[in-house]
PDB file of N, CA and C in Angstrom:
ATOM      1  N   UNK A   1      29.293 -21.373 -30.211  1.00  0.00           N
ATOM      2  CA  UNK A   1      29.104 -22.675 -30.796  1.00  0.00           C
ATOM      3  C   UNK A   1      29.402 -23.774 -29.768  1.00  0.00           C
ATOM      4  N   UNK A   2      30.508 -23.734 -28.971  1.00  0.00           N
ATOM      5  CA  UNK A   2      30.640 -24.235 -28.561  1.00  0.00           C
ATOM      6  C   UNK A   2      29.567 -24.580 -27.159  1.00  0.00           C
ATOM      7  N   UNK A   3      29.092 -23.371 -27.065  1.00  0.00           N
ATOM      8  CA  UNK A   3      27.975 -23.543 -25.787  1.00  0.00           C
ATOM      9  C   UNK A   3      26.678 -24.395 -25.938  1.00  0.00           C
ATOM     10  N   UNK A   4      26.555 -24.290 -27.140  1.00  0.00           N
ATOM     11  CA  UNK A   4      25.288 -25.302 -27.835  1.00  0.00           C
ATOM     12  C   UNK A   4      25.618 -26.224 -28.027  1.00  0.00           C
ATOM     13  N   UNK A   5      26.879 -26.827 -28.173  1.00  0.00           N
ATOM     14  CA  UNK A   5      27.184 -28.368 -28.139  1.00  0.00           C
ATOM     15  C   UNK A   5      27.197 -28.851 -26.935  1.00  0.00           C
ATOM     16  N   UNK A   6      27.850 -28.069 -26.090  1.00  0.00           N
ATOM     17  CA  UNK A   6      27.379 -28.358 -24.362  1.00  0.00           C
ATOM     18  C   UNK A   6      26.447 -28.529 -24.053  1.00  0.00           C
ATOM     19  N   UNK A   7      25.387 -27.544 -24.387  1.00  0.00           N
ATOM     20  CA  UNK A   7      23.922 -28.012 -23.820  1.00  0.00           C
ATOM     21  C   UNK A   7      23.434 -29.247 -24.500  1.00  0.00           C
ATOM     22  N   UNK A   8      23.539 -29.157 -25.965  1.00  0.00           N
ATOM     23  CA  UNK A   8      22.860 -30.383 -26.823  1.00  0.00           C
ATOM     24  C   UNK A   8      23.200 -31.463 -26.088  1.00  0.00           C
ATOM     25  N   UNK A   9      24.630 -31.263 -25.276  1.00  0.00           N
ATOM     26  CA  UNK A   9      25.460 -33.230 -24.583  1.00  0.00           C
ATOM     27  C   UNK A   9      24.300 -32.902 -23.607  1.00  0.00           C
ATOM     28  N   UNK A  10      24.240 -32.112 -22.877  1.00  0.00           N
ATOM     29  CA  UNK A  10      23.769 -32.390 -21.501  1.00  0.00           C
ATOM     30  C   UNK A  10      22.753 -32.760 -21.926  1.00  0.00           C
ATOM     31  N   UNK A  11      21.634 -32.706 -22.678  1.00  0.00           N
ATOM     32  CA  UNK A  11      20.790 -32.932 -22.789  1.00  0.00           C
ATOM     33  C   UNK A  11      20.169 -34.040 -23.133  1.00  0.00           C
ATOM     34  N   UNK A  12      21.259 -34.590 -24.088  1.00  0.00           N
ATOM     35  CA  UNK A  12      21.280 -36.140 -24.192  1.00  0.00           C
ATOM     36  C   UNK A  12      21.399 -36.970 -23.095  1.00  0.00           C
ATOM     37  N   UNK A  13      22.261 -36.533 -22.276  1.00  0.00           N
ATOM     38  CA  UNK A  13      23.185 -37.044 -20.726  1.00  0.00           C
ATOM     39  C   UNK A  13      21.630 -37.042 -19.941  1.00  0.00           C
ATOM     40  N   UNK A  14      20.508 -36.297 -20.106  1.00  0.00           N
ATOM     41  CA  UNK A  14      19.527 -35.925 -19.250  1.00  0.00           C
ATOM     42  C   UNK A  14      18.680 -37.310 -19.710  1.00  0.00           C
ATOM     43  N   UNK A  15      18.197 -37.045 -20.959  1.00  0.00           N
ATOM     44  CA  UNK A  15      17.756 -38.341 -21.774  1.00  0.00           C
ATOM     45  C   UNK A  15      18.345 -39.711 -21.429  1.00  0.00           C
ATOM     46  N   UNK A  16      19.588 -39.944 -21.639  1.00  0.00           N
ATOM     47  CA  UNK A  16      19.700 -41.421 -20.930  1.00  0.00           C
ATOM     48  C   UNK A  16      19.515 -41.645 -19.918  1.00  0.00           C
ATOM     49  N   UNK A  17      19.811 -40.724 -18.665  1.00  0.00           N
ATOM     50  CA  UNK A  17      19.615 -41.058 -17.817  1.00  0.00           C
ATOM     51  C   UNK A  17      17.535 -41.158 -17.195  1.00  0.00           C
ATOM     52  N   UNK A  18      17.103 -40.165 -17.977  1.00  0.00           N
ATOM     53  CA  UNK A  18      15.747 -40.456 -17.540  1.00  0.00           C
ATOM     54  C   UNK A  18      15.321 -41.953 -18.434  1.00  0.00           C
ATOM     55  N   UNK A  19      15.794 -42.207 -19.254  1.00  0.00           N
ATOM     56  CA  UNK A  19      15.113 -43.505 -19.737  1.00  0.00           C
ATOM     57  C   UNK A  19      15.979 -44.779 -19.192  1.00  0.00           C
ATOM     58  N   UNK A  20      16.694 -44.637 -18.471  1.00  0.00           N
ATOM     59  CA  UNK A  20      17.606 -46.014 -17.791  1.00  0.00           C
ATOM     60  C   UNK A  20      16.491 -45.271 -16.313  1.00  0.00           C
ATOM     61  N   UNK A  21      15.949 -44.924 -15.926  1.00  0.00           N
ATOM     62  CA  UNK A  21      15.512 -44.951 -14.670  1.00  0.00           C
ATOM     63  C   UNK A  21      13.989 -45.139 -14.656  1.00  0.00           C
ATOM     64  N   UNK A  22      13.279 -44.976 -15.809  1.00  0.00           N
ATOM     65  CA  UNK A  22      12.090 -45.071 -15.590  1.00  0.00           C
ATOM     66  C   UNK A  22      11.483 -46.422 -16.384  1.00  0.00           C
ATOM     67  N   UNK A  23      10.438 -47.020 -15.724  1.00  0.00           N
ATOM     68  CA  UNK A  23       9.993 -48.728 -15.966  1.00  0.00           C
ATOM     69  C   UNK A  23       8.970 -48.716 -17.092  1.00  0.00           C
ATOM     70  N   UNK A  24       8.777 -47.375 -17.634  1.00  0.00           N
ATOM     71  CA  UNK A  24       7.766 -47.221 -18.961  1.00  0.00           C
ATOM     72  C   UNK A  24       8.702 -47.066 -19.778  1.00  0.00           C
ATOM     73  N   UNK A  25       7.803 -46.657 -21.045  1.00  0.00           N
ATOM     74  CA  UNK A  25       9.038 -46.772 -22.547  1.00  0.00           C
ATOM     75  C   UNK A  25       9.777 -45.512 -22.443  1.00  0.00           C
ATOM     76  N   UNK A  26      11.004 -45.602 -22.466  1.00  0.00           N
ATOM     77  CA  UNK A  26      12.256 -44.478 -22.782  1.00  0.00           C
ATOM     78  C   UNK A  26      11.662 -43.380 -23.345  1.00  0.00           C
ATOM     79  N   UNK A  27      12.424 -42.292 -23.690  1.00  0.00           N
ATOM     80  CA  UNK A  27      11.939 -41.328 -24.314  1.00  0.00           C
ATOM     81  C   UNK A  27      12.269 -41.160 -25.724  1.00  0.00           C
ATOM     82  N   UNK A  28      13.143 -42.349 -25.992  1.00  0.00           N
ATOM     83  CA  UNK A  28      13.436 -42.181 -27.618  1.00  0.00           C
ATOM     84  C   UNK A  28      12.308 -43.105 -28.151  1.00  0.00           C
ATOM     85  N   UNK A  29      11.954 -44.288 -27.361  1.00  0.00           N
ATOM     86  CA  UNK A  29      10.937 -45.154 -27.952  1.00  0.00           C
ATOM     87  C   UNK A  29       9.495 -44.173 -28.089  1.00  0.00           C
ATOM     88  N   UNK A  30       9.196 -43.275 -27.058  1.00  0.00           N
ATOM     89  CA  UNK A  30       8.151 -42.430 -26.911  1.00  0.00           C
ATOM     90  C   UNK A  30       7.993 -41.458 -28.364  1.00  0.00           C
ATOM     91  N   UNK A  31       9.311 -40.859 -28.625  1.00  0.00           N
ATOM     92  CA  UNK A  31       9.733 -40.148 -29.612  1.00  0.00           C
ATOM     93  C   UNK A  31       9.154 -40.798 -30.763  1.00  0.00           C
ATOM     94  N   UNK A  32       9.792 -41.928 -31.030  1.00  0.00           N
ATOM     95  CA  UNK A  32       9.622 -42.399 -32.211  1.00  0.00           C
ATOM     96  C   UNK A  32       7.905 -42.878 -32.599  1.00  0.00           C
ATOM     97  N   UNK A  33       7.489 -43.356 -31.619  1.00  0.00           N
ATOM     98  CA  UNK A  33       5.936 -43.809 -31.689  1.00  0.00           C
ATOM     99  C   UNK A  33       5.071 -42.538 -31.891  1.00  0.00           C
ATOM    100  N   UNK A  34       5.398 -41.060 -31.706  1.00  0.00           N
ATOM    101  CA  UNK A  34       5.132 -39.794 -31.541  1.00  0.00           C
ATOM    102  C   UNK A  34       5.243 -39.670 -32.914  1.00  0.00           C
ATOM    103  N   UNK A  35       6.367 -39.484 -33.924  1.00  0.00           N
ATOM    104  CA  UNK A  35       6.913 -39.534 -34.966  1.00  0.00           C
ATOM    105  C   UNK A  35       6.324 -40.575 -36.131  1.00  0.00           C
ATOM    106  N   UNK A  36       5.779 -41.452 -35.614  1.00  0.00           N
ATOM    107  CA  UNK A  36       5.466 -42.643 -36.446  1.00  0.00           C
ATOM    108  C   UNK A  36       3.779 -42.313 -36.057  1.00  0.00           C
ATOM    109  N   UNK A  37       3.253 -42.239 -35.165  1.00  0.00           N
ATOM    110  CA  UNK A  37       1.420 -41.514 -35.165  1.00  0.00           C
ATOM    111  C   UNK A  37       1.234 -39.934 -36.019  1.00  0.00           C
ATOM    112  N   UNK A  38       2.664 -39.362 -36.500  1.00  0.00           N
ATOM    113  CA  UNK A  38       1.908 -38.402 -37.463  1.00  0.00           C
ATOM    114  C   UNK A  38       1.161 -38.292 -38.284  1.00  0.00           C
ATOM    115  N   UNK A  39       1.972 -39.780 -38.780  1.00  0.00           N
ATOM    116  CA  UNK A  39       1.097 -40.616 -40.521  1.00  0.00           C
ATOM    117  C   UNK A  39       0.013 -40.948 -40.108  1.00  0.00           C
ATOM    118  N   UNK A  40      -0.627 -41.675 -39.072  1.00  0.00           N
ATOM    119  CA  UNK A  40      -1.567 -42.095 -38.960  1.00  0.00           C
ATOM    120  C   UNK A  40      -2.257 -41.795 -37.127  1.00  0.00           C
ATOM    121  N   UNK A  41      -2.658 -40.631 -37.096  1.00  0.00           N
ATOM    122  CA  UNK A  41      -3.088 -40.136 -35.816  1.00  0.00           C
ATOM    123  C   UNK A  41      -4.134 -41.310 -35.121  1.00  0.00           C
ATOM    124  N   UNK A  42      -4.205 -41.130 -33.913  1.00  0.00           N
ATOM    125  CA  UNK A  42      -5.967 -42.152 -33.062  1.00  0.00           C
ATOM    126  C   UNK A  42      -6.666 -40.838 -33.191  1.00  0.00           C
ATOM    127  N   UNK A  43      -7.615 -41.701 -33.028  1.00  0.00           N
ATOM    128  CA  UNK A  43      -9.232 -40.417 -33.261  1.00  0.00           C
ATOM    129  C   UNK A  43      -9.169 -39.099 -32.316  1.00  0.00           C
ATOM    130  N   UNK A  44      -8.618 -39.413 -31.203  1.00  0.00           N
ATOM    131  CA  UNK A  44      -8.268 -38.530 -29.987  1.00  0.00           C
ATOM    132  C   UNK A  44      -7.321 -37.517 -30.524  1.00  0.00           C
ATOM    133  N   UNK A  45      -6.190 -37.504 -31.309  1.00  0.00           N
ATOM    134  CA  UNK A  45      -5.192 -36.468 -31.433  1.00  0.00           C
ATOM    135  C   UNK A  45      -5.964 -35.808 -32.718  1.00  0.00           C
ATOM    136  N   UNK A  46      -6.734 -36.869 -33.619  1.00  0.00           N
ATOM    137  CA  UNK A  46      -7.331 -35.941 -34.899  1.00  0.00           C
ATOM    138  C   UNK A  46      -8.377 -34.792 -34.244  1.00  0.00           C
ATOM    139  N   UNK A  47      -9.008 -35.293 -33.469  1.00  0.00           N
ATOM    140  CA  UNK A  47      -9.963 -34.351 -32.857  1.00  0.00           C
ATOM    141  C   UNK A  47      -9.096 -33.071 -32.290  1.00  0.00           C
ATOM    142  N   UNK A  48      -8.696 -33.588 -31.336  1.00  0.00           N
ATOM    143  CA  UNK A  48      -7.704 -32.111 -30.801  1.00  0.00           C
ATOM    144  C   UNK A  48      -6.904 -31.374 -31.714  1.00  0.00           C
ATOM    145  N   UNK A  49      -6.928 -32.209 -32.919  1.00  0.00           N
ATOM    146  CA  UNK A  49      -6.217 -31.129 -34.206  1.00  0.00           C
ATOM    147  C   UNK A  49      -7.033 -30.690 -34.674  1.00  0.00           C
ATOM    148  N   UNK A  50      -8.455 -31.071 -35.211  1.00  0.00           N
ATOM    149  CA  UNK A  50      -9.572 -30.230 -35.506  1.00  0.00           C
ATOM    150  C   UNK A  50      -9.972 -28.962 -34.601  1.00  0.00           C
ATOM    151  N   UNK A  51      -9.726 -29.276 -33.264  1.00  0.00           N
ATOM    152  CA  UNK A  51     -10.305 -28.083 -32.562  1.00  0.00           C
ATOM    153  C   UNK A  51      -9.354 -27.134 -32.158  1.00  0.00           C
ATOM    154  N   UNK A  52      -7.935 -27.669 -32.498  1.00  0.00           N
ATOM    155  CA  UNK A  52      -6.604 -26.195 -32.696  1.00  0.00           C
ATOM    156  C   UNK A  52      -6.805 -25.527 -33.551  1.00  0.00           C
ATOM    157  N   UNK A  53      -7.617 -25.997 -34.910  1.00  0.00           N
ATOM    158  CA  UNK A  53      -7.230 -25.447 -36.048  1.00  0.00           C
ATOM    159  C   UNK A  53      -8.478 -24.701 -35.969  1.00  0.00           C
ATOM    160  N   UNK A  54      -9.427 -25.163 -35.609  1.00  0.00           N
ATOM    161  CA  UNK A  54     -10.737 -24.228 -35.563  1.00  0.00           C
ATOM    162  C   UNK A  54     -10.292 -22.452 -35.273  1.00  0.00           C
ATOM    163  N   UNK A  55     -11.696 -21.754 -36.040  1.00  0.00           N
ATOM    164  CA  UNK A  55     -11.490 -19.743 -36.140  1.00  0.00           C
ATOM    165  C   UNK A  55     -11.701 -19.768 -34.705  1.00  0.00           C
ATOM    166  N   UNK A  56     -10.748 -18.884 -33.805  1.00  0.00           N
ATOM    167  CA  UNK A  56     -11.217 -17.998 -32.784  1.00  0.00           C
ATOM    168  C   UNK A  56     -12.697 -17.372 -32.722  1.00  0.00           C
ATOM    169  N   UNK A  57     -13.145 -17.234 -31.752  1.00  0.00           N
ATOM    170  CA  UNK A  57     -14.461 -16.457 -31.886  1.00  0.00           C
ATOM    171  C   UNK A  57     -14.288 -15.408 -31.002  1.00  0.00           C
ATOM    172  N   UNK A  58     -14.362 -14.057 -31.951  1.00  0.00           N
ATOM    173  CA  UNK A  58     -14.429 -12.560 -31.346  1.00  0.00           C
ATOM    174  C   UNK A  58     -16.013 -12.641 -30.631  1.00  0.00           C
ATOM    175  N   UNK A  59     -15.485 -11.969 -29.170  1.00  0.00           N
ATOM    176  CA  UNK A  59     -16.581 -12.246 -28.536  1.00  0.00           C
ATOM    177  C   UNK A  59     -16.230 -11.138 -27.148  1.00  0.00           C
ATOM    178  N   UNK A  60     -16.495  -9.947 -26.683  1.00  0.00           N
ATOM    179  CA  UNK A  60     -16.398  -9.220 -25.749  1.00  0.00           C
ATOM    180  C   UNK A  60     -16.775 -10.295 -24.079  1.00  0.00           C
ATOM    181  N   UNK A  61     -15.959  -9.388 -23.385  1.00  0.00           N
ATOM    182  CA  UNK A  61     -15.713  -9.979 -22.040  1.00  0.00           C
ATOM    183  C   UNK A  61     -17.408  -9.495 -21.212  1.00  0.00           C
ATOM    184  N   UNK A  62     -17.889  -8.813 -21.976  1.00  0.00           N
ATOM    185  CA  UNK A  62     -19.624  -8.538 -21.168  1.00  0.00           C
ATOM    186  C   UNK A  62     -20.153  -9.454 -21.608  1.00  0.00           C
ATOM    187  N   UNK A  63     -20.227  -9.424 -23.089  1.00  0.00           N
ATOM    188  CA  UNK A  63     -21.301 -10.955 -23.622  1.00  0.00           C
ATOM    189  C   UNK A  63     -20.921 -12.024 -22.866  1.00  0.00           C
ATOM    190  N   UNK A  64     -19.547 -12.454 -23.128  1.00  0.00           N
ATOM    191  CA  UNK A  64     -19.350 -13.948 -22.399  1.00  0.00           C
ATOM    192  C   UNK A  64     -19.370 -13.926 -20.986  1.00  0.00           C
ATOM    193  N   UNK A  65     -19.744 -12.605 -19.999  1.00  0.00           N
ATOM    194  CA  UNK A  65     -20.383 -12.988 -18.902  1.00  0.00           C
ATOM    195  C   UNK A  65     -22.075 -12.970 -18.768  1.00  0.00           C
ATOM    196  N   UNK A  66     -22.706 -12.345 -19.996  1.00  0.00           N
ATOM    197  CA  UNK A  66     -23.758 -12.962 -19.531  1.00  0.00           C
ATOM    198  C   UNK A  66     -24.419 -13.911 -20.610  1.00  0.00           C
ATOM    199  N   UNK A  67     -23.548 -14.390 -21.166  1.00  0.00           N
ATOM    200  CA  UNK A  67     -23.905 -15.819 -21.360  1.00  0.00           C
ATOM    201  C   UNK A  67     -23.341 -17.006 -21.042  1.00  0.00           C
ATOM    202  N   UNK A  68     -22.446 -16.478 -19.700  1.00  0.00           N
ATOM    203  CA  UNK A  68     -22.159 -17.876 -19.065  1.00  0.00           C
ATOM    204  C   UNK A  68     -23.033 -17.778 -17.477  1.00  0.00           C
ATOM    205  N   UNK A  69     -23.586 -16.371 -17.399  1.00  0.00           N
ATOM    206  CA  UNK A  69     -24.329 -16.186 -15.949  1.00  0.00           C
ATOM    207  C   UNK A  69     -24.708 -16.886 -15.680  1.00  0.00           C
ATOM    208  N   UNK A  70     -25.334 -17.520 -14.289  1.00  0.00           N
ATOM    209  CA  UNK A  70     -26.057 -18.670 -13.854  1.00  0.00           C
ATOM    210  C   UNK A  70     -26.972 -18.029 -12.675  1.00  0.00           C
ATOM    211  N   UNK A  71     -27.981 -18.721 -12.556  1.00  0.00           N
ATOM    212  CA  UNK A  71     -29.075 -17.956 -11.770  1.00  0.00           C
ATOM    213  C   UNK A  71     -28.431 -18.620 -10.795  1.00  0.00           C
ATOM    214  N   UNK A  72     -29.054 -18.069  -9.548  1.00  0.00           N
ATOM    215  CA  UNK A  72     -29.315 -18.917  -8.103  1.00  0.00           C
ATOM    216  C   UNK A  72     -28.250 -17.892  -7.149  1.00  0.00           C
ATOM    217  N   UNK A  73     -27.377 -18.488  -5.612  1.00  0.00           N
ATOM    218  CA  UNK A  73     -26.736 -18.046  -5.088  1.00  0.00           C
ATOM    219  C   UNK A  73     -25.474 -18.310  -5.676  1.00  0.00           C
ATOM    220  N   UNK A  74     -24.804 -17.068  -5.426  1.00  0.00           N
ATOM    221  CA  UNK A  74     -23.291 -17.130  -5.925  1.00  0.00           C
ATOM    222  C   UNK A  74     -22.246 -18.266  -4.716  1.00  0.00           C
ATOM    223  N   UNK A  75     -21.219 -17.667  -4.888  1.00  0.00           N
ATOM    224  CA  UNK A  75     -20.275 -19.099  -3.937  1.00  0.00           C
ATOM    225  C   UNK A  75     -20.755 -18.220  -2.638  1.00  0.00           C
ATOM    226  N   UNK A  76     -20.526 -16.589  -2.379  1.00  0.00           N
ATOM    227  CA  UNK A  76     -20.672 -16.211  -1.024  1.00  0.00           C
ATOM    228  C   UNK A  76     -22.229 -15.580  -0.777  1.00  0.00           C
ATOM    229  N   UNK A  77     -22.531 -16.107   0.036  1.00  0.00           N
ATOM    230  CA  UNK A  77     -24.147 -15.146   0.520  1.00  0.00           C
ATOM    231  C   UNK A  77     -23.713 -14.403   1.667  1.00  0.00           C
ATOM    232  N   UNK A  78     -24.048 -13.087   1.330  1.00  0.00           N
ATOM    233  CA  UNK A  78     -23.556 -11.986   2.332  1.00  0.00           C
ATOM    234  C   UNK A  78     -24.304 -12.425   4.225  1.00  0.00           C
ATOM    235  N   UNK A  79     -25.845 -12.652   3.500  1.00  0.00           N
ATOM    236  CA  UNK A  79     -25.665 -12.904   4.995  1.00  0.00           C
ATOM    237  C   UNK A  79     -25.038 -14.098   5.705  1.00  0.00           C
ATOM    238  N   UNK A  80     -24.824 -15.110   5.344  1.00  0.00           N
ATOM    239  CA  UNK A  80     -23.663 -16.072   5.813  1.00  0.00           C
ATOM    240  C   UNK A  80     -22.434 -15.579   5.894  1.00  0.00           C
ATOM    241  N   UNK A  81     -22.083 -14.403   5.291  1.00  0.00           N
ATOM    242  CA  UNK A  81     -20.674 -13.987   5.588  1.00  0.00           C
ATOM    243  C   UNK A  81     -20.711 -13.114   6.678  1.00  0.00           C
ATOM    244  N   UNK A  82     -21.980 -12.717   6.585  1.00  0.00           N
ATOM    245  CA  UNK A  82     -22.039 -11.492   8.130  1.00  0.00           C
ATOM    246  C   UNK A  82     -22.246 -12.316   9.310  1.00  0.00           C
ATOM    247  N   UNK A  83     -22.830 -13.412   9.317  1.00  0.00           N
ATOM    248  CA  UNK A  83     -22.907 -13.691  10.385  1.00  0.00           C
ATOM    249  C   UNK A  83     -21.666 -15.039  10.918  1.00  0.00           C
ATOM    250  N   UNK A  84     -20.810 -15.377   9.851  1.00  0.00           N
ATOM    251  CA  UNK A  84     -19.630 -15.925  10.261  1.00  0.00           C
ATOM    252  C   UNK A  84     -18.395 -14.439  10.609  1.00  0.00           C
ATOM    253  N   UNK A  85     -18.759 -13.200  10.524  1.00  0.00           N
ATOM    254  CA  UNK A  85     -18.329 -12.425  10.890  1.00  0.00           C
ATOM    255  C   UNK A  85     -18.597 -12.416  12.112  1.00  0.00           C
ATOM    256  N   UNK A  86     -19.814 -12.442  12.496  1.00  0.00           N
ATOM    257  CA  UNK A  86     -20.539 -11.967  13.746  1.00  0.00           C
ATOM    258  C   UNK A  86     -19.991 -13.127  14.628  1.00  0.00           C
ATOM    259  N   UNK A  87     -20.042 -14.190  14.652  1.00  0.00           N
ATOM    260  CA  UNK A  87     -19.326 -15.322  15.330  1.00  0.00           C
ATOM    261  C   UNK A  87     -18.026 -15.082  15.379  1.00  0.00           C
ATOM    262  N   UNK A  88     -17.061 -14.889  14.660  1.00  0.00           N
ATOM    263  CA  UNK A  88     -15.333 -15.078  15.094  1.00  0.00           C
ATOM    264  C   UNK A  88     -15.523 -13.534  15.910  1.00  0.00           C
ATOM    265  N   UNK A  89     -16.112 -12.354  15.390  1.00  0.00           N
ATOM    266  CA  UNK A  89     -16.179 -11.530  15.949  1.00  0.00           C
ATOM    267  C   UNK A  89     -16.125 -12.008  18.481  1.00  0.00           C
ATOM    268  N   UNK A  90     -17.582 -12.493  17.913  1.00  0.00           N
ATOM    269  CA  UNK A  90     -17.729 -12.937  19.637  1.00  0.00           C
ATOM    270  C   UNK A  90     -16.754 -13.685  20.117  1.00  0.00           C
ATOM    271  N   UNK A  91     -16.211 -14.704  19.897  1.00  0.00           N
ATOM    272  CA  UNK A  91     -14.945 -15.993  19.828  1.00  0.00           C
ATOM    273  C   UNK A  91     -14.003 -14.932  20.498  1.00  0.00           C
ATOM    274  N   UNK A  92     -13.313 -14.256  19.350  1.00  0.00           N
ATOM    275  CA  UNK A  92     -12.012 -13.338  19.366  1.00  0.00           C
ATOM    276  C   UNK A  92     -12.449 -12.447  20.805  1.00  0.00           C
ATOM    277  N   UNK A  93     -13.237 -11.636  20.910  1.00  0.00           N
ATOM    278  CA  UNK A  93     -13.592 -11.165  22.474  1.00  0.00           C
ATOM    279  C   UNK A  93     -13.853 -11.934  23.211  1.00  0.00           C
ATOM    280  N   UNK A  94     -14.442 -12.979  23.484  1.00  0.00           N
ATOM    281  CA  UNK A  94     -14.184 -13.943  24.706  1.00  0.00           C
ATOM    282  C   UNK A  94     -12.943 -14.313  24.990  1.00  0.00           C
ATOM    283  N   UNK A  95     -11.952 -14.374  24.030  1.00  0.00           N
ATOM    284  CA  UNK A  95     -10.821 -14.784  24.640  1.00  0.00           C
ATOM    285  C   UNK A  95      -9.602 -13.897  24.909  1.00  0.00           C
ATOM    286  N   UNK A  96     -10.232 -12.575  24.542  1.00  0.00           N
ATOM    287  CA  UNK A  96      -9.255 -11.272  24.962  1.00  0.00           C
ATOM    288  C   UNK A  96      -9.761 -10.404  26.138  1.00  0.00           C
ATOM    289  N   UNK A  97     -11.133 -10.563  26.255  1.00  0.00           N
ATOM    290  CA  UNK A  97     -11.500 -10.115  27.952  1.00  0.00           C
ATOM    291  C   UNK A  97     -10.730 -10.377  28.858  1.00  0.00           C
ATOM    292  N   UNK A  98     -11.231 -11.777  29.287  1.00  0.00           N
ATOM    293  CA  UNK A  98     -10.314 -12.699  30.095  1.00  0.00           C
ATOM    294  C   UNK A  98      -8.901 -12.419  30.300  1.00  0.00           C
ATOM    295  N   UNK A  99      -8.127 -11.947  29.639  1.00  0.00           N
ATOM    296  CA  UNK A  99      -6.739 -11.654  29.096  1.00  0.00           C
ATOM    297  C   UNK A  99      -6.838 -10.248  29.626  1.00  0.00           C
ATOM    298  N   UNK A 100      -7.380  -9.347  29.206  1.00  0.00           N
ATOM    299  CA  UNK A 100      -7.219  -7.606  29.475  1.00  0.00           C
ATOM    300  C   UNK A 100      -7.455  -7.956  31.533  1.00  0.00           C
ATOM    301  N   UNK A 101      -8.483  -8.942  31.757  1.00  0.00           N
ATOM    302  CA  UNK A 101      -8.882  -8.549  33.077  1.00  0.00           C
ATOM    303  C   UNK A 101      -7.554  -9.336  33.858  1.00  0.00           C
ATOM    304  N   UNK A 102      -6.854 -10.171  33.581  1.00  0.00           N
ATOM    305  CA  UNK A 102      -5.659 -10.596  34.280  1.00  0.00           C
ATOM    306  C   UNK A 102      -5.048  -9.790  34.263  1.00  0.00           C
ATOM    307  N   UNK A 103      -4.415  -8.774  32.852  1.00  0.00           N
ATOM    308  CA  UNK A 103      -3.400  -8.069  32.729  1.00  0.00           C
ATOM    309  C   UNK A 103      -3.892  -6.553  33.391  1.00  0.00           C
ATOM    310  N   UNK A 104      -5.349  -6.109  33.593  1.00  0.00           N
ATOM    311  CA  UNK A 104      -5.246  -5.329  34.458  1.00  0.00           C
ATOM    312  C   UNK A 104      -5.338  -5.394  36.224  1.00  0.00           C
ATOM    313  N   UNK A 105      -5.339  -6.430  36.108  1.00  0.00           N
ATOM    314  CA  UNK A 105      -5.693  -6.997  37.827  1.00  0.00           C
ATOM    315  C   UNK A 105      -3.977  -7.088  38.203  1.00  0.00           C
ATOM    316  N   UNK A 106      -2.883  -7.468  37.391  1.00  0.00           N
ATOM    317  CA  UNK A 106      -1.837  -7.238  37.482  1.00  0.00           C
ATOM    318  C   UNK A 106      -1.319  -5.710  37.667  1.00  0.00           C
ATOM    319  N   UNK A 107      -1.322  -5.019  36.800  1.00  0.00           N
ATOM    320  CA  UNK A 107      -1.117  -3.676  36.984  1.00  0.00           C
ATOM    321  C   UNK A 107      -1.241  -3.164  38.041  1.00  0.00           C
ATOM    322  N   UNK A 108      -2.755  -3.293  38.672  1.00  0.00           N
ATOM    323  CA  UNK A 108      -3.213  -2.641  39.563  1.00  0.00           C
ATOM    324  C   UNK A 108      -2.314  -3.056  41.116  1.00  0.00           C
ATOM    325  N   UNK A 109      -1.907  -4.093  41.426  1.00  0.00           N
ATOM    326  CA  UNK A 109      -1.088  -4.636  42.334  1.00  0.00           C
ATOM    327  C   UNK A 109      -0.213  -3.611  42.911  1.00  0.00           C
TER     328      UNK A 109
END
């Protein structure tokens, strides 16, 4: 019991202090305007309560991919990926040749 009265303070302690620091309305004024739009919602929260309350629709994970499919190219086209392969590929050996032929020209000394 006593641990829940602790938290309940701190929590208040959290509350004043966020509403003495911030230049919009407190959080009890927020509260209460929250509390007081139950009776009378804006069109915006009635809607989003219409569409919480709306039935789920049973619907398998195959159908809803192909009725969200979309024609055309996907995000990757293989051959753009092969040939940004084929480029870092060449990059990465140009700059490790160079490197093997110092480090064997060393050796050889």
């Amino acid at each position: 019991m006593i641990w829940i009265l602790l938290s309940l303070l701190a929590a208040a302690a959290v509350l004043v202090l966020v509403s003495s620091r911030s230049d919009e309305d407190g959080p009890w004024r927020t509260f209460r305007r929250g509390w007081k739009a139950r009776r009378d919602p804006d069109p915006e929260q009635a809607a989003a309560a219409r569409a919480a309350s709306a039935a789920p629709v049973d619907l398998s994970l195959a159908d809803f991919l192909r009725a969200t499919a979309s024609e055309g190219d996907g995000y990757l086209n293989p051959d753009d990926l092969v040939e940004n392969v084929r480029h870092a590929t060449e990059r990465a050996t140009a700059v490790v040749r160079p490197r093997r032929g110092r480090e064997l020209h060393r050796t050889s000394r």
